[in-house]
C-alpha atoms as a PDB file:
ATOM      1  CA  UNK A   1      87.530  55.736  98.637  1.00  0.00           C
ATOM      2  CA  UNK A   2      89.746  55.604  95.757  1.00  0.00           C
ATOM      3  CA  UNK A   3      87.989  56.761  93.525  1.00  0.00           C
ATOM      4  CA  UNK A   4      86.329  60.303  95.589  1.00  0.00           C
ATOM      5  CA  UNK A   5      90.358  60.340  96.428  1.00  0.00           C
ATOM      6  CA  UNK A   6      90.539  60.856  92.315  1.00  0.00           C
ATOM      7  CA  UNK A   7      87.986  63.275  91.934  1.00  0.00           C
ATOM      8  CA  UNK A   8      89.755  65.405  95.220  1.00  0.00           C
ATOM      9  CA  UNK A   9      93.004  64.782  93.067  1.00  0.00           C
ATOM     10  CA  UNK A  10      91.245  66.537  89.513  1.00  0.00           C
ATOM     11  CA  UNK A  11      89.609  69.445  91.720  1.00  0.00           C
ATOM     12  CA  UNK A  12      93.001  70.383  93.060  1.00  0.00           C
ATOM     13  CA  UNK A  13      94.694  69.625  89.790  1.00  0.00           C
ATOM     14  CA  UNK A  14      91.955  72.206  88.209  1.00  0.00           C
ATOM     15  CA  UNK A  15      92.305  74.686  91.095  1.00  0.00           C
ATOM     16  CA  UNK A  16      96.125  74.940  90.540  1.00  0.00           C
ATOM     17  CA  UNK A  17      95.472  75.412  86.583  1.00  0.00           C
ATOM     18  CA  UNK A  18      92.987  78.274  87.393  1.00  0.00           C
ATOM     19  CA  UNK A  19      95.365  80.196  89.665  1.00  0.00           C
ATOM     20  CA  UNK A  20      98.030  79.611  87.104  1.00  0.00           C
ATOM     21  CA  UNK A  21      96.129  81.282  84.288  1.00  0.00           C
ATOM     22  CA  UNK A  22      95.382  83.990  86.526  1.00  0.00           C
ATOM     23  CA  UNK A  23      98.819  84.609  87.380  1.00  0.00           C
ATOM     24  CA  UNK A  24     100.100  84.293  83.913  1.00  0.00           C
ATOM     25  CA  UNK A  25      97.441  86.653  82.693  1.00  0.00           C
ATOM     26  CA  UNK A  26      98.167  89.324  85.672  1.00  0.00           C
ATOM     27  CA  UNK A  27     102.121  88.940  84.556  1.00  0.00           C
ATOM     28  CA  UNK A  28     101.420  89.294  80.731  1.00  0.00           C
ATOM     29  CA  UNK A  29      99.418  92.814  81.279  1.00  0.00           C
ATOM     30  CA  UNK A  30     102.135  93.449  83.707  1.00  0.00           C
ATOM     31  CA  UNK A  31     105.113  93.042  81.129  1.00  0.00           C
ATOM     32  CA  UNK A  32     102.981  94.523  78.317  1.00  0.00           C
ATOM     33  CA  UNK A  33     103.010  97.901  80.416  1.00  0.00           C
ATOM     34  CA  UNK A  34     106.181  97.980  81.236  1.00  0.00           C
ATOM     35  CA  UNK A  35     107.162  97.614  77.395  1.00  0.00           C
ATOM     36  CA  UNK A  36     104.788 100.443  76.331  1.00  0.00           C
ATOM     37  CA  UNK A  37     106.279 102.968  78.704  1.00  0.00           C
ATOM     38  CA  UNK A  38     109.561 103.212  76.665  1.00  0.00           C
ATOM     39  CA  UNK A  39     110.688 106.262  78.167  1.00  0.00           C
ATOM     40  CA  UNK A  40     110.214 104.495  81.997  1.00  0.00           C
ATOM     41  CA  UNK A  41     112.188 101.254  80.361  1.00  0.00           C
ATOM     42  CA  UNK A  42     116.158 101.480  79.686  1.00  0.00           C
ATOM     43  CA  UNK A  43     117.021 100.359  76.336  1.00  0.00           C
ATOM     44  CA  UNK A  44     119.139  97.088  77.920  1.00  0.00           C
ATOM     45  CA  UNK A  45     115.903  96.058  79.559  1.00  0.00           C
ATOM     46  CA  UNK A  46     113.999  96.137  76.493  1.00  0.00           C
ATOM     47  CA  UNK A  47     115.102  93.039  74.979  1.00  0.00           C
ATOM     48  CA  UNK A  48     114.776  91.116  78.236  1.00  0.00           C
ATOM     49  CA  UNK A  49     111.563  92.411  78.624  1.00  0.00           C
ATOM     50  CA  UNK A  50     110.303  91.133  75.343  1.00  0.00           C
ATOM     51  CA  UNK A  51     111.409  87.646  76.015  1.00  0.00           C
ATOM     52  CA  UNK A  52     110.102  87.401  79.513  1.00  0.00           C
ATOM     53  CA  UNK A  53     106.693  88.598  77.600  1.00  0.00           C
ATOM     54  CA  UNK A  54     107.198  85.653  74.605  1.00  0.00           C
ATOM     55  CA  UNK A  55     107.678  83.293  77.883  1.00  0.00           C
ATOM     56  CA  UNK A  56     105.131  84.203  79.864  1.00  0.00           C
ATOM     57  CA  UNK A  57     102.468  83.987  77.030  1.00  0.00           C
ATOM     58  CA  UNK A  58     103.845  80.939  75.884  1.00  0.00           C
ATOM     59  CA  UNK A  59     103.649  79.527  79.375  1.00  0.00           C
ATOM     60  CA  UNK A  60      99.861  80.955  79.604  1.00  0.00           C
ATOM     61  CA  UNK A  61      98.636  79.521  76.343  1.00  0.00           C
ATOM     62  CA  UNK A  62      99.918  75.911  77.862  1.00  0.00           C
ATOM     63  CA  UNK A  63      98.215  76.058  80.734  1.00  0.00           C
ATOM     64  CA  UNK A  64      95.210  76.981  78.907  1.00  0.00           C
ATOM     65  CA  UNK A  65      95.432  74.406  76.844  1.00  0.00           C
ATOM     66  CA  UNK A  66      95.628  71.650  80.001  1.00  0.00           C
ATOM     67  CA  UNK A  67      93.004  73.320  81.326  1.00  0.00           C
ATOM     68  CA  UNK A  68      90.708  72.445  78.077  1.00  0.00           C
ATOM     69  CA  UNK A  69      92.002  69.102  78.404  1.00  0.00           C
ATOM     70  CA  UNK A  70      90.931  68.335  81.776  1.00  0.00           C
ATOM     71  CA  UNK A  71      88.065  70.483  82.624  1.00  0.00           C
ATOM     72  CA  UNK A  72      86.265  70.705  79.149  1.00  0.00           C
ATOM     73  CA  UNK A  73      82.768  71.032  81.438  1.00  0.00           C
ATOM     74  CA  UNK A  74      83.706  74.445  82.711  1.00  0.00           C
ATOM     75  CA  UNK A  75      87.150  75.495  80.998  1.00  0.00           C
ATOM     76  CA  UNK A  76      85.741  78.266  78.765  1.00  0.00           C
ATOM     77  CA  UNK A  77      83.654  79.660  81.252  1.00  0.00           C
ATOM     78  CA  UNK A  78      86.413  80.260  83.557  1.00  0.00           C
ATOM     79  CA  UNK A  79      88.581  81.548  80.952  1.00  0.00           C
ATOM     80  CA  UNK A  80      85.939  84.167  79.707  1.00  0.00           C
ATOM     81  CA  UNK A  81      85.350  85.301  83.962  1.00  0.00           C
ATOM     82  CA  UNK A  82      89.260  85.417  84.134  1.00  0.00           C
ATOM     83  CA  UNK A  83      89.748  87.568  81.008  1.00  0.00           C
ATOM     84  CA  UNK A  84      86.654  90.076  81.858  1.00  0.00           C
ATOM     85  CA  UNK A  85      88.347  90.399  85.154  1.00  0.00           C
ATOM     86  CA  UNK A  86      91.923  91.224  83.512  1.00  0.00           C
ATOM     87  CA  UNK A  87      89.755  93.568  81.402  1.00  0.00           C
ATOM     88  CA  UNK A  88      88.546  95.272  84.398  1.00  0.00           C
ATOM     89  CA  UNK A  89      91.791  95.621  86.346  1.00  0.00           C
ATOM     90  CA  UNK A  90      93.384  97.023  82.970  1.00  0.00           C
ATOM     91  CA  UNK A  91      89.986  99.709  82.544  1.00  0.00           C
ATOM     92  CA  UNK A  92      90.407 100.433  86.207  1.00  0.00           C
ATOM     93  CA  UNK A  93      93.942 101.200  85.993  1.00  0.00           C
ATOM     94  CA  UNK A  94      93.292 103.164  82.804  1.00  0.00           C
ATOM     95  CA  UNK A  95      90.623 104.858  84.466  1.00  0.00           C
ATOM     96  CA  UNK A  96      92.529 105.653  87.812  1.00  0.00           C
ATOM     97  CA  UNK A  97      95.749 107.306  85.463  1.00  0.00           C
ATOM     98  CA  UNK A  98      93.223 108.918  83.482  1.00  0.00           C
ATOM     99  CA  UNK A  99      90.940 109.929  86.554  1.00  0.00           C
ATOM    100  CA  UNK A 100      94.160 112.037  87.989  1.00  0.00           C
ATOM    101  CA  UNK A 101      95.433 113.496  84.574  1.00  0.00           C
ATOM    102  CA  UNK A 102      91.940 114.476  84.311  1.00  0.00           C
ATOM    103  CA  UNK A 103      91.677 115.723  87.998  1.00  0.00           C
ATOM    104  CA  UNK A 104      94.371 117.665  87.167  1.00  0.00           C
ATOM    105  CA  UNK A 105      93.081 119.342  83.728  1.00  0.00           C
ATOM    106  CA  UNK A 106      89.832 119.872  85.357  1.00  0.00           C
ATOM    107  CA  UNK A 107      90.990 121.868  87.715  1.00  0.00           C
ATOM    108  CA  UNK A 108      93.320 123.723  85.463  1.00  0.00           C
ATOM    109  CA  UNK A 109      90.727 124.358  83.063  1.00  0.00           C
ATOM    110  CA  UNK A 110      88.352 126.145  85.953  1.00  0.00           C
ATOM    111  CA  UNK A 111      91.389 128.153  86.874  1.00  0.00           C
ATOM    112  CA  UNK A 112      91.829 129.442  83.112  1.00  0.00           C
ATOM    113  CA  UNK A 113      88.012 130.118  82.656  1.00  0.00           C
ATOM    114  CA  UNK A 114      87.809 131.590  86.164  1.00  0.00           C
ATOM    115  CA  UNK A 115      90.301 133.967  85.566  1.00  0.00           C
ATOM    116  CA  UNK A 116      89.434 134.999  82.152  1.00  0.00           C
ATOM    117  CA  UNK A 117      86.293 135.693  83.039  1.00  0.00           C
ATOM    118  CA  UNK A 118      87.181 137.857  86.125  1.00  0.00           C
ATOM    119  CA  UNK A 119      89.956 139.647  83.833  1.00  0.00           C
ATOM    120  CA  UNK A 120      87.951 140.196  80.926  1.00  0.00           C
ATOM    121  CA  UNK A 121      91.390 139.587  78.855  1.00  0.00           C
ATOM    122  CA  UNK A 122      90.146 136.923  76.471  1.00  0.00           C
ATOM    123  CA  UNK A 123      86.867 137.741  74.423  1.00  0.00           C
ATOM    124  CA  UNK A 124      83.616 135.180  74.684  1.00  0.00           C
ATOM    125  CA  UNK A 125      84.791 132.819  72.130  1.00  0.00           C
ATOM    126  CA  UNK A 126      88.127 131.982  73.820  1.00  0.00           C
ATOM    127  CA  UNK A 127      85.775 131.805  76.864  1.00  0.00           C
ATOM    128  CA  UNK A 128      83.822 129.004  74.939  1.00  0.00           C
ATOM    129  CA  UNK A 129      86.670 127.355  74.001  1.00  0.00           C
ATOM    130  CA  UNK A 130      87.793 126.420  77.252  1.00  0.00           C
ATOM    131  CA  UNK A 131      84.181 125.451  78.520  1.00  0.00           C
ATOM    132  CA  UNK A 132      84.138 123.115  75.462  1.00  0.00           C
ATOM    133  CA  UNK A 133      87.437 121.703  76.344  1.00  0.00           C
ATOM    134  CA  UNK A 134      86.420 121.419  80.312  1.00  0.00           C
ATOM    135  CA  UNK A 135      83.298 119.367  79.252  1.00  0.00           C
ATOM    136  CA  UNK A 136      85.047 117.214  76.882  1.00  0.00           C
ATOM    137  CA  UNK A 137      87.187 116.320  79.442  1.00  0.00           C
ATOM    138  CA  UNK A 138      84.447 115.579  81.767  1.00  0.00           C
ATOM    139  CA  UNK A 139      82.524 113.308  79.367  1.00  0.00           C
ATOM    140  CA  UNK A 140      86.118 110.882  78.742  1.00  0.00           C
ATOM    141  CA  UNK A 141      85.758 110.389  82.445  1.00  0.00           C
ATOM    142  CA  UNK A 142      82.096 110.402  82.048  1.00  0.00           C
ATOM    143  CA  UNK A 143      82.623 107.286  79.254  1.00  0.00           C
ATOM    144  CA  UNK A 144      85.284 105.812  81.399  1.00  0.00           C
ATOM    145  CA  UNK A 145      83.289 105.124  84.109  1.00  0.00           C
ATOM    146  CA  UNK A 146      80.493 103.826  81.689  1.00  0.00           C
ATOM    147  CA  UNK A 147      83.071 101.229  80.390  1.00  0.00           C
ATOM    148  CA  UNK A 148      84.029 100.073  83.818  1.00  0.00           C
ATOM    149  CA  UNK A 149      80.428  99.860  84.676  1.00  0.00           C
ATOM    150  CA  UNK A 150      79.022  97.478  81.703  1.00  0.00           C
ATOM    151  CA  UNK A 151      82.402  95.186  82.214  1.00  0.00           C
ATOM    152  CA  UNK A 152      81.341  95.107  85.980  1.00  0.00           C
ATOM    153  CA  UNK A 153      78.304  93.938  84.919  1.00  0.00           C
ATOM    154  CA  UNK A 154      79.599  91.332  82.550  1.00  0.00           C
ATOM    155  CA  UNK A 155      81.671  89.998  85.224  1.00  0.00           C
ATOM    156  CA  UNK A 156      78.768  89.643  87.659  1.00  0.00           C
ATOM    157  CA  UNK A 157      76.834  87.981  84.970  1.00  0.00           C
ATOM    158  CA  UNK A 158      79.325  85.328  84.794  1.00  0.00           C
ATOM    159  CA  UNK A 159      79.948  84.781  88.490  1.00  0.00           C
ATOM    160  CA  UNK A 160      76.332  84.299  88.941  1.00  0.00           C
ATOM    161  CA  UNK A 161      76.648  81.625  85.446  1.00  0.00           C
ATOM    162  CA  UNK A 162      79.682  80.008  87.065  1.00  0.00           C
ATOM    163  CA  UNK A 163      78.030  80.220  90.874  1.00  0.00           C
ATOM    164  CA  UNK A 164      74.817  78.435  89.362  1.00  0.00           C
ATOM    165  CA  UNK A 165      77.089  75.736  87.398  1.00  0.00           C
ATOM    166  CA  UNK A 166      79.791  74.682  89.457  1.00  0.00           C
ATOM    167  CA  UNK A 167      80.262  74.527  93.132  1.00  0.00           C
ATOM    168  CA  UNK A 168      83.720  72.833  92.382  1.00  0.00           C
ATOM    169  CA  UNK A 169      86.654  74.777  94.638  1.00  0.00           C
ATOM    170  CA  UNK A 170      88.086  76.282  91.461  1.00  0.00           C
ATOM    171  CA  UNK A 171      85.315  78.072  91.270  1.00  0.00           C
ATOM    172  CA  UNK A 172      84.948  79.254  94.633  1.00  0.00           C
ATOM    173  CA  UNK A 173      88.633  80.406  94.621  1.00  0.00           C
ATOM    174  CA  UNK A 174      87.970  82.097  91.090  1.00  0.00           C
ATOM    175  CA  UNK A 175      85.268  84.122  93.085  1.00  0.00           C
ATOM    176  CA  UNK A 176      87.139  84.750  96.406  1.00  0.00           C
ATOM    177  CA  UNK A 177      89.604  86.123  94.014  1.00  0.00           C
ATOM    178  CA  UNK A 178      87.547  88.154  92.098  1.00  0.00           C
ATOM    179  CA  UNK A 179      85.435  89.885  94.655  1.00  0.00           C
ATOM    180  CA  UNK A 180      88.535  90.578  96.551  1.00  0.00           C
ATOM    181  CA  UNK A 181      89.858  92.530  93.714  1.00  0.00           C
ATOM    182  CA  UNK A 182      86.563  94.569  93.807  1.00  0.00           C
ATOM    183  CA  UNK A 183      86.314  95.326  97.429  1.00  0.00           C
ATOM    184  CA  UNK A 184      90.152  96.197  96.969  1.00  0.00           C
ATOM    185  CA  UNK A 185      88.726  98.884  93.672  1.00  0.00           C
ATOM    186  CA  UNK A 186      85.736 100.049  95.763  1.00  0.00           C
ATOM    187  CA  UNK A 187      87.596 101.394  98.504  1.00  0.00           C
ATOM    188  CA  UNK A 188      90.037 102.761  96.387  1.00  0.00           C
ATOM    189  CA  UNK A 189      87.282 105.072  94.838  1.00  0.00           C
ATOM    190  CA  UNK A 190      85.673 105.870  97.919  1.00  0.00           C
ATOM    191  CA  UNK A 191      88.833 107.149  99.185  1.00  0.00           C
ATOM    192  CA  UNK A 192      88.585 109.729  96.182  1.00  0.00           C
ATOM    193  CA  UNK A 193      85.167 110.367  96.076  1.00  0.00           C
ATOM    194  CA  UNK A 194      83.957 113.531  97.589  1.00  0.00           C
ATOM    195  CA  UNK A 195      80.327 113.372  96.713  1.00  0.00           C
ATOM    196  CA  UNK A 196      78.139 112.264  99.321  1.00  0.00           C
ATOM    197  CA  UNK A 197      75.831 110.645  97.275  1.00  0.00           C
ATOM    198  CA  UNK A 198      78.926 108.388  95.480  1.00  0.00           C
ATOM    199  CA  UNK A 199      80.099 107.639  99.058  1.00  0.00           C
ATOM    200  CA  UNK A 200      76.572 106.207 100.377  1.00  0.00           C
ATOM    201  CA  UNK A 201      76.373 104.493  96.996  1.00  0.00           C
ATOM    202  CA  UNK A 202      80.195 102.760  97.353  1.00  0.00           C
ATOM    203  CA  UNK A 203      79.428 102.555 100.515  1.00  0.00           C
ATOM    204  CA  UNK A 204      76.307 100.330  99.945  1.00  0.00           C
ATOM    205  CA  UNK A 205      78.524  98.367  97.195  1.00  0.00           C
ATOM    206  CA  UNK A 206      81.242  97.696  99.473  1.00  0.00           C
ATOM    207  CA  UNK A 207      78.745  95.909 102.379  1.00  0.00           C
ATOM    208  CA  UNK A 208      77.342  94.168  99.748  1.00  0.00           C
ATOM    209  CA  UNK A 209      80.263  92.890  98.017  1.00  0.00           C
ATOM    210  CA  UNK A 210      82.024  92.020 101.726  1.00  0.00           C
ATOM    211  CA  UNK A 211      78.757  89.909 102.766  1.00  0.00           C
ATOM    212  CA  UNK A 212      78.791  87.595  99.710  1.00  0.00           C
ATOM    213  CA  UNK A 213      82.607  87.666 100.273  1.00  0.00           C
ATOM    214  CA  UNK A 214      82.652  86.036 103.390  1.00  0.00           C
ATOM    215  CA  UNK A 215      79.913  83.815 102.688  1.00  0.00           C
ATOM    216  CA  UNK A 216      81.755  82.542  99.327  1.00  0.00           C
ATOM    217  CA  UNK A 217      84.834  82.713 101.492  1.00  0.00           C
ATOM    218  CA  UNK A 218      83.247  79.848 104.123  1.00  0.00           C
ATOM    219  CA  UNK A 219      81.555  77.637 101.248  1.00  0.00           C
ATOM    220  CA  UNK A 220      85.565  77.311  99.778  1.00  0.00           C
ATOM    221  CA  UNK A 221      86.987  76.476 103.422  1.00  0.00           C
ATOM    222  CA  UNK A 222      84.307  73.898 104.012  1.00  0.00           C
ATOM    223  CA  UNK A 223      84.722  72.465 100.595  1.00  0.00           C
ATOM    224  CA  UNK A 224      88.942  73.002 100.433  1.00  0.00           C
ATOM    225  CA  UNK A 225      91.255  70.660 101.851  1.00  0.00           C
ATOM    226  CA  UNK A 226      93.737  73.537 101.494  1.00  0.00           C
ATOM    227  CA  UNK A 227      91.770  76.684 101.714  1.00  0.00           C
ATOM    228  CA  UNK A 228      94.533  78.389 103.765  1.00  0.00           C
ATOM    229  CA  UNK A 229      96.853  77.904 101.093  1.00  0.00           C
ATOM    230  CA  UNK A 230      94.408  79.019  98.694  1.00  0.00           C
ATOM    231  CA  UNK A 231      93.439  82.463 100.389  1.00  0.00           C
ATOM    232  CA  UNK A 232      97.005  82.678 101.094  1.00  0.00           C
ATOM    233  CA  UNK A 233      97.404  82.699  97.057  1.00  0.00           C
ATOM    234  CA  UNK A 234      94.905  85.351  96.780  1.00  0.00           C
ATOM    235  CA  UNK A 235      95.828  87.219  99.174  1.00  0.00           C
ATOM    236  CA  UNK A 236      99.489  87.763  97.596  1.00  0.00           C
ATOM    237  CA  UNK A 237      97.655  88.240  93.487  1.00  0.00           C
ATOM    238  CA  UNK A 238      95.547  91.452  95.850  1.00  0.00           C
ATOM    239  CA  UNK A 239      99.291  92.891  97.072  1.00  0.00           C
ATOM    240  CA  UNK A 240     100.808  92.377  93.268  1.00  0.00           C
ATOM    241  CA  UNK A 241      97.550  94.308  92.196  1.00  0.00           C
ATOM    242  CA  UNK A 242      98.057  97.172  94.162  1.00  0.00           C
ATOM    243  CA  UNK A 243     101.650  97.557  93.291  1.00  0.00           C
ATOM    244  CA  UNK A 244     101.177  97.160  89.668  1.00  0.00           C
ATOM    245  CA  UNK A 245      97.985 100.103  90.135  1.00  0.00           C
ATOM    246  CA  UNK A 246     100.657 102.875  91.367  1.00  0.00           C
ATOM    247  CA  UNK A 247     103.204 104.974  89.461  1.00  0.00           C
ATOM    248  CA  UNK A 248     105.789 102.521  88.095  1.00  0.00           C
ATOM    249  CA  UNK A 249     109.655 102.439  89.413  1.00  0.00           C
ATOM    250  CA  UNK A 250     112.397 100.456  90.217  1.00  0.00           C
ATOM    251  CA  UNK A 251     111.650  99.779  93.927  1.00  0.00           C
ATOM    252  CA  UNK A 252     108.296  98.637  92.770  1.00  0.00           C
ATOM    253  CA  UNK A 253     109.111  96.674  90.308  1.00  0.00           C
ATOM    254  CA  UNK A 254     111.733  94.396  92.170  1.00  0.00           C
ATOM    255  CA  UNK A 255     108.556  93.958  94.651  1.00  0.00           C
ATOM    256  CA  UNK A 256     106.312  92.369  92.023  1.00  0.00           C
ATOM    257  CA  UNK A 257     108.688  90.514  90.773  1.00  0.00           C
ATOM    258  CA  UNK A 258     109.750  89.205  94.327  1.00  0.00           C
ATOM    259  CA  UNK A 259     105.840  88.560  94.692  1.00  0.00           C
ATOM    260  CA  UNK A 260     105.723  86.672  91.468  1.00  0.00           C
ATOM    261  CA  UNK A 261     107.957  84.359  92.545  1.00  0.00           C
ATOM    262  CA  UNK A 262     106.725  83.856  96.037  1.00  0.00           C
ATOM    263  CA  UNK A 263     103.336  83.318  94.203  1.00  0.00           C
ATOM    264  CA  UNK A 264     104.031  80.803  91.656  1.00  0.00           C
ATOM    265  CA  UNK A 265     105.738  79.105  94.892  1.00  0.00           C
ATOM    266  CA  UNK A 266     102.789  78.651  96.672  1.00  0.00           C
ATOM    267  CA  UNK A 267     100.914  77.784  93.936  1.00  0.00           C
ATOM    268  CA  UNK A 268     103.800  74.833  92.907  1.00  0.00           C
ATOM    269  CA  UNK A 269     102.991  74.185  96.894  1.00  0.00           C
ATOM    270  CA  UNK A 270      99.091  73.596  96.560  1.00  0.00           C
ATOM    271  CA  UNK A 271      99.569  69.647  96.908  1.00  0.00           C
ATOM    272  CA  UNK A 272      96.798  67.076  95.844  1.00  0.00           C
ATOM    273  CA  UNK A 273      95.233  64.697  98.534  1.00  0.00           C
ATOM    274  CA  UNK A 274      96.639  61.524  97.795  1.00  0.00           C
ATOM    275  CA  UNK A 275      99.821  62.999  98.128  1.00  0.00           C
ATOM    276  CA  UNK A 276      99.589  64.737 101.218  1.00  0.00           C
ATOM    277  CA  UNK A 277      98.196  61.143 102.355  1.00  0.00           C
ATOM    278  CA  UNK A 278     101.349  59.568 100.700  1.00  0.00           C
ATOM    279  CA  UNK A 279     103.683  62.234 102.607  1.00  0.00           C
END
């Protein structure tokens, strides 16, 4: 008994480490944006800004390193699915900023050609100008969603890897996690998707993405002693997500940060076996 009460005691200890590096990674990106939008940061908040970044990576680059230590069989695997998914969430909210400045020039650009056209005021070549510009403008969207595409792929490559290696609850929480965030970035698109055939195709991605969901979901509750907890974690990293995803301000930003906190709390919470024997 002691000794599966030791193994019960690493798997938790591994679990936490994950969800810390997740965190950590989600609050770097975070900080990083915030510093790059100079003009959306007031030069007093710069400074602390830059120090809660030098923390937060030094913090990160710890846990990573405890995470080597102890889970050597696995570690880098779950590091590379954790960084292709901060990859993705960055691309997507790249490519969700860029899908509505592009929206926007789109439709600008049809205006222009539509009514030069119709007033005959601008000769053929200024005509050709602006249908070059309108299809370059389609193609970085075009190229966007390429991007997102081959990094989806990558990621699915190494849940599969990771599915196929490990059945530890780490694992199954890395993947509850992850496919969360993708339901969350499916029905975001769908939502602004007007063609019928890119609905029935999101559609089809979101039923199939839900069903292996659910059945990753019960595999982590039956193999958990604190699976609550664990979804409960989740759970608040999907809320941060969405915040972070819309147009930065101050209300929004006192949320995350509130959400931080209550996150790293109930990760601090995620208790080991032994001790909740002990207790």
């Amino acid at each position: 008994m002691a000794f599966i009460s030791e193994i019960d005691d690493k798997e938790v200890d591994n679990t936490k480490l994950m969800l810390k590096i997740m965190t950590l990674q989600s609050q770097v990106e975070w900080l990083k944006r915030q510093l790059s939008d100079l003009e959306m940061v007031q030069s007093n908040k710069v400074t602390q800004l830059t120090n809660d970044l030098t923390t937060k990576k030094n913090e990160l680059q710890e846990y990573i390193n405890e995470l080597n230590e102890k889970n050597q069989a696995n570690a880098q695997l779950i590091l590379t699915t954790t960084e292709l998914q901060n990859q993705i969430r960055k691309l997507e909210r790249e490519k969700h900023n860029e899908g509505q400045a592009t929206s926007a020039a789109v439709t600008k650009l049809r205006e222009q050609l539509k009514e030069k056209v119709e007033e005959h005021s601008r000769d053929q070549a200024e005509i050709n100008a602006l249908q070059n510009k309108l299809n370059q403008t389609e193609a970085q969207c075009s190229s966007s969603e390429h991007n997102l595409k081959d990094l989806q792929n990558d990621l699915d490559y190494k849940m599969k890897e990771l599915q196929s290696k490990s059945e530890s609850v780490s694992s199954l929480a890395l993947q509850v996690s992850t496919l969360t965030l993708q339901l969350e970035e499916l029905k975001r698109r769908l939502q602004n998707t007007e063609s019928e055939t890119k609905i029935k195709e999101l559609q089809k991605m979101i039923n199939e993405k839900d069903t292996e969901l659910t059945k990753i979901t019960e595999e982590l509750k039956a193999r958990s002693a604190q699976p609550l907890r664990i979804l409960q974690i989740i759970a608040v990293q999907t809320e941060i997500e969405k915040l972070v995803n819309v147009a930065a301000n101050e209300t929004n930003d006192i949320k995350i940060r509130a959400l931080q906190d209550h996150l790293n709390y109930l990760i601090d919470k995620l208790k080991t076996k032994t001790m909740k024997i002990l207790n």
